[in-house]
PDB file of N, CA and C in Angstrom:
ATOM      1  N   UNK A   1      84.858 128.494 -45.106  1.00  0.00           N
ATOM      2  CA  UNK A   1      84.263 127.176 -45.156  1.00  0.00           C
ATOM      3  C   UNK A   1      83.950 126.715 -43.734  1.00  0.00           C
ATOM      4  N   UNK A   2      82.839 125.950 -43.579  1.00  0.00           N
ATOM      5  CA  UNK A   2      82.487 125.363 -42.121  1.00  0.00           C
ATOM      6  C   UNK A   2      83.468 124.404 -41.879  1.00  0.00           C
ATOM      7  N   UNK A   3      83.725 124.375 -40.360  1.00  0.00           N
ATOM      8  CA  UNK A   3      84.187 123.254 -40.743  1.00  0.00           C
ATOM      9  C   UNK A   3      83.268 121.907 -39.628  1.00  0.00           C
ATOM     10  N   UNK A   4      83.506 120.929 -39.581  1.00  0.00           N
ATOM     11  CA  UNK A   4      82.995 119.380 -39.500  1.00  0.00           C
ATOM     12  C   UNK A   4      82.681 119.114 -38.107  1.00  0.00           C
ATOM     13  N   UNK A   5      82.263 119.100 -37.138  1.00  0.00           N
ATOM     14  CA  UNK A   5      82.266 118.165 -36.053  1.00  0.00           C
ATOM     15  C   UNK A   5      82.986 117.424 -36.054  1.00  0.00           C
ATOM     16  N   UNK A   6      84.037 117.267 -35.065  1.00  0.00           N
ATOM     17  CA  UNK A   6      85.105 116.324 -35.114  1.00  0.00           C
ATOM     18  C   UNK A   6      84.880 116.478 -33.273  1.00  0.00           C
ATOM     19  N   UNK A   7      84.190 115.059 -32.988  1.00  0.00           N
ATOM     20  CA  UNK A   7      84.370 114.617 -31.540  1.00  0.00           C
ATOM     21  C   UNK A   7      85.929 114.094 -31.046  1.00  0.00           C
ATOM     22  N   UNK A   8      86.724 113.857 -32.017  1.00  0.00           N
ATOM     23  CA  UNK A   8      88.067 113.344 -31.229  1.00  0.00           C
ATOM     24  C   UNK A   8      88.694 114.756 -31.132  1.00  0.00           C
ATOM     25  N   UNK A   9      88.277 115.882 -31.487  1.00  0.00           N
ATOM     26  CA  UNK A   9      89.246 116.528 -31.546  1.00  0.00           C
ATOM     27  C   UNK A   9      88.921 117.330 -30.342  1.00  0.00           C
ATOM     28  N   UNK A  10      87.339 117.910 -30.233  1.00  0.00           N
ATOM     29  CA  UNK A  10      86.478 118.438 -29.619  1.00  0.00           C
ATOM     30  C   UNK A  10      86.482 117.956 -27.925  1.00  0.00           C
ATOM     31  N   UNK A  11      86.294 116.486 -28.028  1.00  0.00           N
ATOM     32  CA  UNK A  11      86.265 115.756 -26.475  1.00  0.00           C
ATOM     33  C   UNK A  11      87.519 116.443 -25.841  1.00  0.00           C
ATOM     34  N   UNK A  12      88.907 116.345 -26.073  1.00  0.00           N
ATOM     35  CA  UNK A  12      89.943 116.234 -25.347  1.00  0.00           C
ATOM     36  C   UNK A  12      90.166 117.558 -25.045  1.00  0.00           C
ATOM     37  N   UNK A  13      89.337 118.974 -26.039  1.00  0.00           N
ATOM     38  CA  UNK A  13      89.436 120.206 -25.654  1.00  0.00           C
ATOM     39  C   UNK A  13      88.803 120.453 -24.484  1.00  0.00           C
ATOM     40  N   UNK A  14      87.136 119.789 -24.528  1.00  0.00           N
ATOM     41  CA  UNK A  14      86.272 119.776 -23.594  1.00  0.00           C
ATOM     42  C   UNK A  14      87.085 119.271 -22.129  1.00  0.00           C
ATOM     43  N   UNK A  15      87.798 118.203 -22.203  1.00  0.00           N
ATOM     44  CA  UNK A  15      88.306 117.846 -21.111  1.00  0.00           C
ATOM     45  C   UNK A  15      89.541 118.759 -20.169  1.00  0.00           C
ATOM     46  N   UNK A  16      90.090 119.133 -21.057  1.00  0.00           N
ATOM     47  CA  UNK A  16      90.958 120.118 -20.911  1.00  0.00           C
ATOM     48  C   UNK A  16      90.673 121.333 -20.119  1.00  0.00           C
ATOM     49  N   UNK A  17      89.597 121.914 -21.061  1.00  0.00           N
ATOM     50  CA  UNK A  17      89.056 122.920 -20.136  1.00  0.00           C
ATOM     51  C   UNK A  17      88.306 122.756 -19.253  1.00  0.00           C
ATOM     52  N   UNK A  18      87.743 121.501 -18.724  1.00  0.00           N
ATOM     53  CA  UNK A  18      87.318 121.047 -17.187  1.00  0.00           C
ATOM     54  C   UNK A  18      88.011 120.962 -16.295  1.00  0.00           C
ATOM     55  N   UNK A  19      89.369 120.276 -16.979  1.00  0.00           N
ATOM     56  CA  UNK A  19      91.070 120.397 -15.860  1.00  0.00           C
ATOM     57  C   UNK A  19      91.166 121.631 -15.413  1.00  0.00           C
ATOM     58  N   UNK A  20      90.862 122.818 -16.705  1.00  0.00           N
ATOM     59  CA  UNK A  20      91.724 123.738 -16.311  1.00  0.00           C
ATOM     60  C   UNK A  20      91.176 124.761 -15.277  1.00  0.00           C
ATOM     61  N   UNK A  21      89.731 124.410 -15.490  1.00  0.00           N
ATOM     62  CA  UNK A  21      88.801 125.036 -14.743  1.00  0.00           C
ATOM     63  C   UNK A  21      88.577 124.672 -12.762  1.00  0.00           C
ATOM     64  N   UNK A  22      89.552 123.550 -12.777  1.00  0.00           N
ATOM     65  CA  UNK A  22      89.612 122.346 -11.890  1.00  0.00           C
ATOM     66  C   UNK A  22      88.125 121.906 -11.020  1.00  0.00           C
ATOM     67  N   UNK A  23      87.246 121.276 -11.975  1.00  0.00           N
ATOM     68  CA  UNK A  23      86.157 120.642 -11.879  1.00  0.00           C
ATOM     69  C   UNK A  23      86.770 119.384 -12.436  1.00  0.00           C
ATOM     70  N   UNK A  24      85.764 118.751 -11.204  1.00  0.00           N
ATOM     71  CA  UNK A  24      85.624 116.937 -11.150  1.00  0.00           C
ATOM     72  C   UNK A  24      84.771 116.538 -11.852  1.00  0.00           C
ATOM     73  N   UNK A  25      84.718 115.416 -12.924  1.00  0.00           N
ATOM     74  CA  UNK A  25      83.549 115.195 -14.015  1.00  0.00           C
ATOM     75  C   UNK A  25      82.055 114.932 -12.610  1.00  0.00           C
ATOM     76  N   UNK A  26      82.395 114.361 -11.468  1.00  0.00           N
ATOM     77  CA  UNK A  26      81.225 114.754 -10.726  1.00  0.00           C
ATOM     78  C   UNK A  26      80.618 115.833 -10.575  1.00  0.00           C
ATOM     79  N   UNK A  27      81.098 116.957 -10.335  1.00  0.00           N
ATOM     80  CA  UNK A  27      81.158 117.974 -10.312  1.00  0.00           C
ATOM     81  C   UNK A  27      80.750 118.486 -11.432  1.00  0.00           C
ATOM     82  N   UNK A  28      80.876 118.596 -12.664  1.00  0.00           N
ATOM     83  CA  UNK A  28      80.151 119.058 -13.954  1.00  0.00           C
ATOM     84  C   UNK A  28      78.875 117.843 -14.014  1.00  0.00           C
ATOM     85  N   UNK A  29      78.781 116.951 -13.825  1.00  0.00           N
ATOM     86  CA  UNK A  29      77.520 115.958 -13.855  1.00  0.00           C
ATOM     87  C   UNK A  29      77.070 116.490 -12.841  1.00  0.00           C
ATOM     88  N   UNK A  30      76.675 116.961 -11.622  1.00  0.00           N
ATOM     89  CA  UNK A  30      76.284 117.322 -10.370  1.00  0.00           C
ATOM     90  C   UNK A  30      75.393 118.860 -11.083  1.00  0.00           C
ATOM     91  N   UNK A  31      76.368 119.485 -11.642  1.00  0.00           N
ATOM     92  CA  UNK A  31      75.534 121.214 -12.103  1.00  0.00           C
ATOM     93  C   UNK A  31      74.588 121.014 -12.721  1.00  0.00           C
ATOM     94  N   UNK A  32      75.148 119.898 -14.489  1.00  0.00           N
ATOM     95  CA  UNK A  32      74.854 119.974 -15.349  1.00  0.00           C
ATOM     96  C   UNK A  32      73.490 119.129 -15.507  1.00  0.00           C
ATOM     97  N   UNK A  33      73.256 118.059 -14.614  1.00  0.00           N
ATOM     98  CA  UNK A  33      72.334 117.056 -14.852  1.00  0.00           C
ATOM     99  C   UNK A  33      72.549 115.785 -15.488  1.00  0.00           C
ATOM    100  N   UNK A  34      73.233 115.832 -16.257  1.00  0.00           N
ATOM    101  CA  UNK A  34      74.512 115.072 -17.250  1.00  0.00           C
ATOM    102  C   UNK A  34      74.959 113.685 -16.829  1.00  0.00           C
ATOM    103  N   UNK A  35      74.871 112.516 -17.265  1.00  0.00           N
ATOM    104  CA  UNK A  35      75.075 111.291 -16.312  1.00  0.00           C
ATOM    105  C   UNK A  35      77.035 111.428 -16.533  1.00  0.00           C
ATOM    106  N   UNK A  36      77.305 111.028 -15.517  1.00  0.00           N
ATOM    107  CA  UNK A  36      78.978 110.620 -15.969  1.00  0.00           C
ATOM    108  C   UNK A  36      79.339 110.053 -17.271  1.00  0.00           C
ATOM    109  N   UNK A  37      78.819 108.923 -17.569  1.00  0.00           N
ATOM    110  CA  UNK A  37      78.772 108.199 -18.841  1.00  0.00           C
ATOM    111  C   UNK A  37      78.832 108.931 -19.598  1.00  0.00           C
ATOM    112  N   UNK A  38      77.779 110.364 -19.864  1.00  0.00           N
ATOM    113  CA  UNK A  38      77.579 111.226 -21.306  1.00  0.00           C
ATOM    114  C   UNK A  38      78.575 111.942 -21.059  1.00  0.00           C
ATOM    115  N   UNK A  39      79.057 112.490 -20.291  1.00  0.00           N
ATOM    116  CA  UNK A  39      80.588 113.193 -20.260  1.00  0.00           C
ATOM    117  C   UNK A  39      81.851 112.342 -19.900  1.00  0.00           C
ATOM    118  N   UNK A  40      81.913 111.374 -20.303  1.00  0.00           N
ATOM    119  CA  UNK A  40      82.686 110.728 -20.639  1.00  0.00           C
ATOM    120  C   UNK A  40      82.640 110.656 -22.043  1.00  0.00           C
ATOM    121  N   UNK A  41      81.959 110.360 -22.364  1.00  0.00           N
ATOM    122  CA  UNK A  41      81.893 109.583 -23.629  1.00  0.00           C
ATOM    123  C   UNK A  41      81.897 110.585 -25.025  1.00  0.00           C
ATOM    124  N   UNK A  42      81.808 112.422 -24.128  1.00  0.00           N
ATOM    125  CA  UNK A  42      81.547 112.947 -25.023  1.00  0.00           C
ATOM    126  C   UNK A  42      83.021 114.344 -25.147  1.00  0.00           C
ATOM    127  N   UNK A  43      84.116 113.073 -23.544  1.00  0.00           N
ATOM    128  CA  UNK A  43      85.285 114.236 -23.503  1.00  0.00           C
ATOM    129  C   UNK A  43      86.096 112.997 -24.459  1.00  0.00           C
ATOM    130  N   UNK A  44      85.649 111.658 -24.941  1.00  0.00           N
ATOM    131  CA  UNK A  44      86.610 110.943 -25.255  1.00  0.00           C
ATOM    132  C   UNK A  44      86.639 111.122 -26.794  1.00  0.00           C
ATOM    133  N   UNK A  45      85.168 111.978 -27.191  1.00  0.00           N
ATOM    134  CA  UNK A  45      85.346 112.392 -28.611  1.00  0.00           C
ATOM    135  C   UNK A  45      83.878 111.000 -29.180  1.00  0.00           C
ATOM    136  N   UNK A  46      83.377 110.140 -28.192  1.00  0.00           N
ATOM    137  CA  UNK A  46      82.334 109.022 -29.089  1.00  0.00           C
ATOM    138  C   UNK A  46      81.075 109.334 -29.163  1.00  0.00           C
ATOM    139  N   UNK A  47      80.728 110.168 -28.688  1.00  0.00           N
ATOM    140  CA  UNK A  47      79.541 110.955 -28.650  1.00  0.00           C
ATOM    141  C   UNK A  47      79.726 112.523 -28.682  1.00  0.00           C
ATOM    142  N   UNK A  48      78.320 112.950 -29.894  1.00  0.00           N
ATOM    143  CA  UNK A  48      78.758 114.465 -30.210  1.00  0.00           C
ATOM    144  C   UNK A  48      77.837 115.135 -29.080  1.00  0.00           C
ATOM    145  N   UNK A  49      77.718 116.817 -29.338  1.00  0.00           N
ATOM    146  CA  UNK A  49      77.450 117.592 -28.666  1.00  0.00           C
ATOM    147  C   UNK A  49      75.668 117.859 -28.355  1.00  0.00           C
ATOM    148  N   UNK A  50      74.664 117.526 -27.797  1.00  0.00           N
ATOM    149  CA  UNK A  50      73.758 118.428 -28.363  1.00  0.00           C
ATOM    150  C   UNK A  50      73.759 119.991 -27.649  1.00  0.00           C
ATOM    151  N   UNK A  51      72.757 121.000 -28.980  1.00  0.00           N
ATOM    152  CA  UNK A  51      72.608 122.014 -28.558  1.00  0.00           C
ATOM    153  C   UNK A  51      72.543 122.306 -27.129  1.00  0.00           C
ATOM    154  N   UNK A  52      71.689 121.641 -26.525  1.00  0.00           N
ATOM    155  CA  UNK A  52      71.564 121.871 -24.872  1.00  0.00           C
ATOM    156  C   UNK A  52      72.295 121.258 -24.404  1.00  0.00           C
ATOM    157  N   UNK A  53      73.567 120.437 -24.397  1.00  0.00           N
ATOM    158  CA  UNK A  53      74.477 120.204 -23.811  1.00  0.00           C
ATOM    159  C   UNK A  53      75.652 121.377 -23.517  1.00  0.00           C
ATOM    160  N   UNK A  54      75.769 121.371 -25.580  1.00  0.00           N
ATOM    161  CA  UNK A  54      76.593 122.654 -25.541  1.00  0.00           C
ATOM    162  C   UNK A  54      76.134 124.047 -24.622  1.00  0.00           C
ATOM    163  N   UNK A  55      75.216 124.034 -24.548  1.00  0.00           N
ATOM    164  CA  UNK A  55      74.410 125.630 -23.386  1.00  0.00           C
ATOM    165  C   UNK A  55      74.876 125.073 -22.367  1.00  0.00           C
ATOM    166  N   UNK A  56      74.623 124.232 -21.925  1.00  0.00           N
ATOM    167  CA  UNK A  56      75.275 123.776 -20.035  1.00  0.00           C
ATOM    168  C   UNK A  56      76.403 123.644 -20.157  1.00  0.00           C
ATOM    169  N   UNK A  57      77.208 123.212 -20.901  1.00  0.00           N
ATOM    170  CA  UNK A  57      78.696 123.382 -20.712  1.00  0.00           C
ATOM    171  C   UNK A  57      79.433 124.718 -20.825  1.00  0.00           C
ATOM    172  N   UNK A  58      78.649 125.595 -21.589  1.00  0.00           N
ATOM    173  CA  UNK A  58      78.884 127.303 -21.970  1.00  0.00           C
ATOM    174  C   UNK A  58      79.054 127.840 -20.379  1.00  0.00           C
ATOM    175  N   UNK A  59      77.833 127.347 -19.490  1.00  0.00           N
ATOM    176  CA  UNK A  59      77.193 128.131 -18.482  1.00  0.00           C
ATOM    177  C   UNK A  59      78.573 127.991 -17.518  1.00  0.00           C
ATOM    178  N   UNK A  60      78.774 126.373 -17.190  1.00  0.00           N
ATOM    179  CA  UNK A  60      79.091 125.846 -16.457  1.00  0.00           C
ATOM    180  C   UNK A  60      81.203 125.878 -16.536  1.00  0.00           C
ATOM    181  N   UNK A  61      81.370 126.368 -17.712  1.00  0.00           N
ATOM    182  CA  UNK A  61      82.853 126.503 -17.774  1.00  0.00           C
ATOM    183  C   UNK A  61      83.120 128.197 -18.050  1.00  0.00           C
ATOM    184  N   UNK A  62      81.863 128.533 -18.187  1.00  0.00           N
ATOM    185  CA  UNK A  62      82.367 129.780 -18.693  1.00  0.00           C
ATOM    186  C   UNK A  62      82.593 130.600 -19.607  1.00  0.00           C
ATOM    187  N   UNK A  63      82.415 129.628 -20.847  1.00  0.00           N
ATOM    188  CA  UNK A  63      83.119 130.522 -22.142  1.00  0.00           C
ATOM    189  C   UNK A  63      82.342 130.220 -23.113  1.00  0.00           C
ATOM    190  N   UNK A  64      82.154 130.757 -24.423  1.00  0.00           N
ATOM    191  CA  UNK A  64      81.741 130.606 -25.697  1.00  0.00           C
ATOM    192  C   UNK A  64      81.772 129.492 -26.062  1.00  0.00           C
ATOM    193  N   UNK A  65      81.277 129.491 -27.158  1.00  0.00           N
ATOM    194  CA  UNK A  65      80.623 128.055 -28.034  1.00  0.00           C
ATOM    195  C   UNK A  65      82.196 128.065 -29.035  1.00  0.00           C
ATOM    196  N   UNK A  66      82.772 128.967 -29.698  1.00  0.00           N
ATOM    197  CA  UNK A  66      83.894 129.110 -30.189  1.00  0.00           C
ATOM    198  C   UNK A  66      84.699 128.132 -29.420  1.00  0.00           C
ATOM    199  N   UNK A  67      85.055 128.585 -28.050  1.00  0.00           N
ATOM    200  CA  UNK A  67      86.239 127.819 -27.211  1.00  0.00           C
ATOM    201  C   UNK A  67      86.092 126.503 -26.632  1.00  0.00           C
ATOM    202  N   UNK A  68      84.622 125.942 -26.638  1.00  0.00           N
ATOM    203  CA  UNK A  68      84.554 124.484 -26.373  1.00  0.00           C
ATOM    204  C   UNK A  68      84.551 123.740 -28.029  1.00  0.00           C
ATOM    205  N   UNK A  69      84.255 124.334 -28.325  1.00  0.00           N
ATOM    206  CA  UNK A  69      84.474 123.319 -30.204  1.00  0.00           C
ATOM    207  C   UNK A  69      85.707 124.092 -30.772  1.00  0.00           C
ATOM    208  N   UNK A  70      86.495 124.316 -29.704  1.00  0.00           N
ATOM    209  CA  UNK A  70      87.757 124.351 -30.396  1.00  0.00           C
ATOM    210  C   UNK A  70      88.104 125.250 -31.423  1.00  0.00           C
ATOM    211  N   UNK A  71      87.226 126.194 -32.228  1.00  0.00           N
ATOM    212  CA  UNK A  71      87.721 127.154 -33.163  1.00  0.00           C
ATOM    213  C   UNK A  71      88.274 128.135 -32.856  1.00  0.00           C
ATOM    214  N   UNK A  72      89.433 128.070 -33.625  1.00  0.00           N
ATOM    215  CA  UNK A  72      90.440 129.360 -33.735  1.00  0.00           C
ATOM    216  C   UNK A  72      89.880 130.153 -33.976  1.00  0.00           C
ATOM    217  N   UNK A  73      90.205 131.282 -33.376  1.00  0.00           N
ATOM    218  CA  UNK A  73      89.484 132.542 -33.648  1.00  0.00           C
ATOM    219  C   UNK A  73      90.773 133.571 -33.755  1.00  0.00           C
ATOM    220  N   UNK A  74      91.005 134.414 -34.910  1.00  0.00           N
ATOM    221  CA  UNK A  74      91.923 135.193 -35.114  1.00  0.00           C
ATOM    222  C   UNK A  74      90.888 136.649 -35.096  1.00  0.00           C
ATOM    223  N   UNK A  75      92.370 137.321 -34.448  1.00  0.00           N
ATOM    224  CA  UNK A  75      91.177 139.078 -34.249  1.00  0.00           C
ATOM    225  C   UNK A  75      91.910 139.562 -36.078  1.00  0.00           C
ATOM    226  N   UNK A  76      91.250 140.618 -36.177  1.00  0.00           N
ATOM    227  CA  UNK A  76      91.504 141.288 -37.537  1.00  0.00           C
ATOM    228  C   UNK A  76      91.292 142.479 -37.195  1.00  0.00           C
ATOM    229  N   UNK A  77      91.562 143.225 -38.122  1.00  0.00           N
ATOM    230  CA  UNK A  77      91.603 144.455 -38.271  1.00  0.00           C
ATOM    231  C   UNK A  77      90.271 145.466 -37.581  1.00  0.00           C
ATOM    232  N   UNK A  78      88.914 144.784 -38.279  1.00  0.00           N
ATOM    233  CA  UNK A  78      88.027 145.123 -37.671  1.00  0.00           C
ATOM    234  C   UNK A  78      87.449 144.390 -36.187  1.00  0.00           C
ATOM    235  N   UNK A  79      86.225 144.911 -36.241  1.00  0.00           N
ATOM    236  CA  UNK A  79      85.667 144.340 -34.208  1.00  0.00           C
ATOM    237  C   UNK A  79      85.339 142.686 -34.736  1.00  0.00           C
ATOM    238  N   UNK A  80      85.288 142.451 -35.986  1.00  0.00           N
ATOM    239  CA  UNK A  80      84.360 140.911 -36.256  1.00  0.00           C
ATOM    240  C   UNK A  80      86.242 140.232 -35.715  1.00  0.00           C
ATOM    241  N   UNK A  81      85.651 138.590 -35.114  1.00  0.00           N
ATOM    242  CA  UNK A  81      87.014 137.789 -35.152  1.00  0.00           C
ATOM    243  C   UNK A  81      86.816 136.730 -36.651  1.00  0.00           C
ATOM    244  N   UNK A  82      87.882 136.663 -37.235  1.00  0.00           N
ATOM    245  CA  UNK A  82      88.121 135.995 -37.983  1.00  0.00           C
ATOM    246  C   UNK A  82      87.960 134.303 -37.597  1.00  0.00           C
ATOM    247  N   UNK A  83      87.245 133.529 -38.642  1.00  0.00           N
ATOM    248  CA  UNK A  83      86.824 132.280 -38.014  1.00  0.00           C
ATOM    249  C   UNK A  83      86.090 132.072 -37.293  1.00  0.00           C
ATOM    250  N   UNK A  84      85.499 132.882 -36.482  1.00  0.00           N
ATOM    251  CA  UNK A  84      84.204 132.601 -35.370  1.00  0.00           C
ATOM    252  C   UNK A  84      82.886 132.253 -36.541  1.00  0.00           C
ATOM    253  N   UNK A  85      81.892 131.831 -35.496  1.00  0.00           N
ATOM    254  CA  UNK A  85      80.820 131.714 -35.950  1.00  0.00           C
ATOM    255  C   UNK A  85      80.299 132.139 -36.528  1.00  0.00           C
ATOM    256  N   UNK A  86      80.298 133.757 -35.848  1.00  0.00           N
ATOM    257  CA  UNK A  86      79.349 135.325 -36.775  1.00  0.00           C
ATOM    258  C   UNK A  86      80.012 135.220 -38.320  1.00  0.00           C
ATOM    259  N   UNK A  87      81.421 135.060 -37.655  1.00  0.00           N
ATOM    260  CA  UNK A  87      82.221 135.682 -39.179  1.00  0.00           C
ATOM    261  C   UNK A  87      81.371 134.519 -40.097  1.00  0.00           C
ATOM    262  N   UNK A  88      81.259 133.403 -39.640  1.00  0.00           N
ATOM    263  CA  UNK A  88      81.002 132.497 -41.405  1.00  0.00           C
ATOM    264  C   UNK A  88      79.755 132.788 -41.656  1.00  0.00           C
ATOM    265  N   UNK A  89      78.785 133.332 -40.660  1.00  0.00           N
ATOM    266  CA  UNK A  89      77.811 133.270 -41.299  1.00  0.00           C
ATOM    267  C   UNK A  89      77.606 134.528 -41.934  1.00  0.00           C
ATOM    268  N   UNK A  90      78.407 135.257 -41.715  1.00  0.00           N
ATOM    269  CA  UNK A  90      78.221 136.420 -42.523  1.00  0.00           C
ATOM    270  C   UNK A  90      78.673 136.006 -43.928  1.00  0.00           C
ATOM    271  N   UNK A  91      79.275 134.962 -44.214  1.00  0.00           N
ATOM    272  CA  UNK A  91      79.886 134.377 -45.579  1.00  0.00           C
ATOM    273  C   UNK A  91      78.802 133.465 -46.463  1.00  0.00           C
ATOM    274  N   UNK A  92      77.803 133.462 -45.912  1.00  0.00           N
ATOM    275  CA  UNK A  92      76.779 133.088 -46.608  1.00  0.00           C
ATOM    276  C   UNK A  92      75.872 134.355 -47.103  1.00  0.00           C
ATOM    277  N   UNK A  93      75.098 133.672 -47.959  1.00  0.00           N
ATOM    278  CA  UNK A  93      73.606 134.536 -48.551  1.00  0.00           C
ATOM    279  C   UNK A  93      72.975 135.112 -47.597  1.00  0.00           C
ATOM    280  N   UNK A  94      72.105 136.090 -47.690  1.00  0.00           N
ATOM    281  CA  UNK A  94      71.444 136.831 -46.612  1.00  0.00           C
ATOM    282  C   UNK A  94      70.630 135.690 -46.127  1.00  0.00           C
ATOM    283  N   UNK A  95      69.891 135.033 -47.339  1.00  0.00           N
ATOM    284  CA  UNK A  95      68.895 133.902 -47.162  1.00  0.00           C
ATOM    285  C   UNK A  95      69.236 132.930 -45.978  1.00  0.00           C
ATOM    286  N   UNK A  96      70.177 132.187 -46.009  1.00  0.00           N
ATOM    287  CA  UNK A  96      70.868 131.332 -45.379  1.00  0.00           C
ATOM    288  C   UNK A  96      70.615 132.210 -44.177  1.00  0.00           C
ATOM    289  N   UNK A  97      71.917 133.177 -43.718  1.00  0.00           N
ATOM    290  CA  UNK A  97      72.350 134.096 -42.817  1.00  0.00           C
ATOM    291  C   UNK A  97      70.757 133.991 -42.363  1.00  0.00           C
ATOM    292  N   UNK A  98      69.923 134.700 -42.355  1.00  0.00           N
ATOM    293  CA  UNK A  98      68.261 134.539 -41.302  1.00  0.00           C
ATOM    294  C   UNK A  98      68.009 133.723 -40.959  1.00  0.00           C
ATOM    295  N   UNK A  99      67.814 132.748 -41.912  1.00  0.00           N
ATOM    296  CA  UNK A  99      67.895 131.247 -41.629  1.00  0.00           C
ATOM    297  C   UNK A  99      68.583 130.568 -40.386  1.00  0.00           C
ATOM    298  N   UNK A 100      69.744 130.571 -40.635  1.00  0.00           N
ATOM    299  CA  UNK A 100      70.806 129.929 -39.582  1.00  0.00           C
ATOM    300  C   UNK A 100      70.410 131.035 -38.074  1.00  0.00           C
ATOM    301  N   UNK A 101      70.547 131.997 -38.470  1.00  0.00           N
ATOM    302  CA  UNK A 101      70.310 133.242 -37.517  1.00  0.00           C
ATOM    303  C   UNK A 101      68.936 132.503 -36.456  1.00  0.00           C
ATOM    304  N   UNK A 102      67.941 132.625 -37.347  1.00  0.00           N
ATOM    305  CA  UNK A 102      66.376 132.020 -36.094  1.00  0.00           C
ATOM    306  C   UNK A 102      66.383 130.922 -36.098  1.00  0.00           C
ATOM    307  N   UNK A 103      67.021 129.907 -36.409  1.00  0.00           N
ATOM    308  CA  UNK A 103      67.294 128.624 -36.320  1.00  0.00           C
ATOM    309  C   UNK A 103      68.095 128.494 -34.563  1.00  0.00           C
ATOM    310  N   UNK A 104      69.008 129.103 -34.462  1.00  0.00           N
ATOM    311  CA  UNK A 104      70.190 129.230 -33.951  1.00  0.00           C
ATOM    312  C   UNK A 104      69.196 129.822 -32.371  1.00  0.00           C
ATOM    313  N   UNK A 105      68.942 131.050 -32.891  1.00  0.00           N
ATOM    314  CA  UNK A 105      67.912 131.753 -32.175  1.00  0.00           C
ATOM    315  C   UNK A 105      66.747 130.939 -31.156  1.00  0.00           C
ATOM    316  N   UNK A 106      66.301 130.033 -31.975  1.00  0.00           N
ATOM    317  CA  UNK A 106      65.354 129.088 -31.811  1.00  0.00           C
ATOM    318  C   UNK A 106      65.710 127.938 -30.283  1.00  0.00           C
ATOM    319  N   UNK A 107      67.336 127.496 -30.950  1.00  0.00           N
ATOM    320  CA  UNK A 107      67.769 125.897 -30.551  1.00  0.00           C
ATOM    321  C   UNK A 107      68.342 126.759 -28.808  1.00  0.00           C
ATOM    322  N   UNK A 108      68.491 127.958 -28.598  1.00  0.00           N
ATOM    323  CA  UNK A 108      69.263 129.028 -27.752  1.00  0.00           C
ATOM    324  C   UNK A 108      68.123 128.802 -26.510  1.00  0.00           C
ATOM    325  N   UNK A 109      67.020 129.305 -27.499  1.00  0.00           N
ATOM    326  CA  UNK A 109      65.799 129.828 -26.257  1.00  0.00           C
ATOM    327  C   UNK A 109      65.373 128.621 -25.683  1.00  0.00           C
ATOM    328  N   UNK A 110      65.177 127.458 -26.389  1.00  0.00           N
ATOM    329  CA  UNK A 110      64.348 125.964 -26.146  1.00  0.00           C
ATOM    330  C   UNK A 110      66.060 125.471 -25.219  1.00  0.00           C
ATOM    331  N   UNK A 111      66.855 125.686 -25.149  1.00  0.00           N
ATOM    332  CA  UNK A 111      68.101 124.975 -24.267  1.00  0.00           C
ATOM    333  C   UNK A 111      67.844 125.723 -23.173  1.00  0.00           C
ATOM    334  N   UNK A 112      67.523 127.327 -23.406  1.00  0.00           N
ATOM    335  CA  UNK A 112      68.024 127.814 -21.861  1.00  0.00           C
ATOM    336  C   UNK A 112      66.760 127.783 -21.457  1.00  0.00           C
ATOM    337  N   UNK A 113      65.433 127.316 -21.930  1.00  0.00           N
ATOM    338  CA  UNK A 113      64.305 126.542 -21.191  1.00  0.00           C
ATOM    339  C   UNK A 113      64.675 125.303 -20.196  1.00  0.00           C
ATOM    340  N   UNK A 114      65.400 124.449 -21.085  1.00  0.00           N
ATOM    341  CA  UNK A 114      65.340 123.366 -20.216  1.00  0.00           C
ATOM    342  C   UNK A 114      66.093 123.457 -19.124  1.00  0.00           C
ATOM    343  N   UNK A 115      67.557 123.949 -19.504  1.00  0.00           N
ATOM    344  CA  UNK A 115      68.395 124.322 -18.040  1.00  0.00           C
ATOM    345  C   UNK A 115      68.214 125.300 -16.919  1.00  0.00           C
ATOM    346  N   UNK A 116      66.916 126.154 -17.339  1.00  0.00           N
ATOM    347  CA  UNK A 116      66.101 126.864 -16.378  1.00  0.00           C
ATOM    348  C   UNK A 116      65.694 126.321 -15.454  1.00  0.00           C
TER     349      UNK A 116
END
């Protein structure tokens, strides 16, 4: 099952891993383009993510889309991780699965346009 956008839960991860990364919210507003305000407002959980936010924060901390929205990711038996992204969408219809796939594909290429 998907699960929800949850900005309270999401912000304080986001913030976390800016600590841990030891960047100053100037400092991520300075890379990112990003006013202070929107990263504030979006480590306090009151404002959600957009796609091209989420890409500059990927770039700029380092890690997957998994580890800033917070999903657990369990390894399994095989190379897929359990709970990631790939895995659910492999839990849909093929239909869907293309769908979400060049959708996804789509929102990827038009973000790493703009942060180009």
């Amino acid at each position: 099952m998907l699960k929800k956008y949850n900005g309270y839960e999401i912000g304080p991860n986001l913030r976390k891993i800016r600590k841990d990364k030891k960047l100053s919210l100037y400092q991520v507003c300075e890379i990112t383009g990003l006013s202070d305000s929107s990263i504030k407002q979006i480590e306090q959980g009151g404002r959600g993510l957009s796609m091209r936010t989420l890409y500059l924060l990927m770039s700029v901390y380092q890690c997957d889309a998994n580890t800033l929205l917070n999903i657990e990711v369990k390894e399994s038996n095989t190379d897929k991780k359990e709970g990631s992204i790939d895995s659910k969408l492999e839990e849909l219809p093929s239909e869907q699965q293309d769908y979400f796939r060049h959708t996804f594909e789509f929102m990827i290429d038009q973000a790493a346009m703009l942060v180009s």
